[in-house]
Protein backbone atom coordinates (compact mmCIF):
# COMPACT_ATOMS: atom_id res chain seq x y z
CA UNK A 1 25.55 9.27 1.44
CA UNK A 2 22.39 8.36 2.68
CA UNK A 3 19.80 6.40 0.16
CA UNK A 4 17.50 4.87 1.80
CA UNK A 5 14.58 6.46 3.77
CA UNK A 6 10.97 5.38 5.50
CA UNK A 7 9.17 4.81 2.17
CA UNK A 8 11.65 5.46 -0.52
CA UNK A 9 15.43 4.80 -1.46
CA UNK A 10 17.66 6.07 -4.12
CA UNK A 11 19.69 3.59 -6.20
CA UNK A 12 21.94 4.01 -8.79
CA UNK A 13 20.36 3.42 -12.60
CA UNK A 14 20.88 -0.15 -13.86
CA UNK A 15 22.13 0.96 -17.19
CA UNK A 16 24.69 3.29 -16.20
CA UNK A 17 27.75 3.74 -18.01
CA UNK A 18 30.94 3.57 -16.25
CA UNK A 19 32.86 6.31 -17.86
CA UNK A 20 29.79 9.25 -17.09
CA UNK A 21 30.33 11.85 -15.19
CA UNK A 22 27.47 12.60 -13.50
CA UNK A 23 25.42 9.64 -11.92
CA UNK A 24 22.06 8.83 -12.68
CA UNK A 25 20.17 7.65 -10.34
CA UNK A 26 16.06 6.26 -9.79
CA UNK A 27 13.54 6.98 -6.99
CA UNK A 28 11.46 4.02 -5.88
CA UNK A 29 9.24 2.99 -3.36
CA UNK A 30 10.01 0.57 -0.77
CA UNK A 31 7.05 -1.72 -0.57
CA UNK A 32 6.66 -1.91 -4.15
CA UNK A 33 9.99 -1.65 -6.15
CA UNK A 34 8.19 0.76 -8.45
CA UNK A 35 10.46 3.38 -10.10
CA UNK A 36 9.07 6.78 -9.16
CA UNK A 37 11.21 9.14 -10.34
CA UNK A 38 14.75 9.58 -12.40
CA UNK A 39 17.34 12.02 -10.85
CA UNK A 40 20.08 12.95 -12.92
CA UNK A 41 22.55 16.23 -13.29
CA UNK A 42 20.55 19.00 -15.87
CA UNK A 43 22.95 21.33 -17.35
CA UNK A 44 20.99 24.35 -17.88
CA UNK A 45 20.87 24.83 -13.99
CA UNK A 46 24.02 22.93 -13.22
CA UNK A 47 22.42 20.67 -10.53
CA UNK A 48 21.22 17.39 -10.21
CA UNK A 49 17.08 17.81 -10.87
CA UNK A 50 13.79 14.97 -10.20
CA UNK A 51 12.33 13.92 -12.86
CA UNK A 52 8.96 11.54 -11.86
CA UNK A 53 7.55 9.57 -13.86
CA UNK A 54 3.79 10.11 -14.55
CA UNK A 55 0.86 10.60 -12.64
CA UNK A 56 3.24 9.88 -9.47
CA UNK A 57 2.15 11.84 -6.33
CA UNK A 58 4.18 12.55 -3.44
CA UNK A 59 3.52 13.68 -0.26
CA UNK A 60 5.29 16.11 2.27
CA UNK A 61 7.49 13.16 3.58
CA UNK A 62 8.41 12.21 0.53
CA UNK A 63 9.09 14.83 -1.44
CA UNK A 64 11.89 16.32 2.21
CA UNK A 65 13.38 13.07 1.59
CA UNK A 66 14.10 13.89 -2.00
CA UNK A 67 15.12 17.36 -1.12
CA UNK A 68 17.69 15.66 1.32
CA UNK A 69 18.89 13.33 -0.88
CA UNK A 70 19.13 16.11 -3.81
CA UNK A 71 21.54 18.43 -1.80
CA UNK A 72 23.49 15.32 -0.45
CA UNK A 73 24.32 15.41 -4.57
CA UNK A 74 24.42 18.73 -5.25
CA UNK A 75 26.60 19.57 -2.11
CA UNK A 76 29.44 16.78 -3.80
């Protein structure tokens, strides 16, 4: 699975639990370290969904890079 792109990568959340069955995992930005976002699975639509943090902007690059990475989980 790919999880790291030009200005972001996906990493699995520090604090996950072992025995969860669905992953949670945090956006951030490359030259910073700064969490941008929280994916994780949301039930009522039975996908994995972005959650960003606030005030975060994100441009066209960006946000095809999460859209990648969010059907590499939602195609598992």
């Amino acid at each position: 699975m790919k999880t790291d792109y030009k200005y972001i990568y996906f990493k699995l959340h520090p604090t996950q639990d072992e025995k969860r069955k669905t992953k949670i995992w945090i956006c951030c930005n490359k030259s910073s370290d700064i969490v941008l976002a929280e994916i994780k699975w949301y039930p009522p639509w039975r996908q994995y969904c972005l959650s960003p943090e606030s005030y975060m902007v994100f441009n066209d690059g960006c946000l095809k890079d999460i859209i990648d990475f969010l059907n590499q989980l939602n195609n598992k």
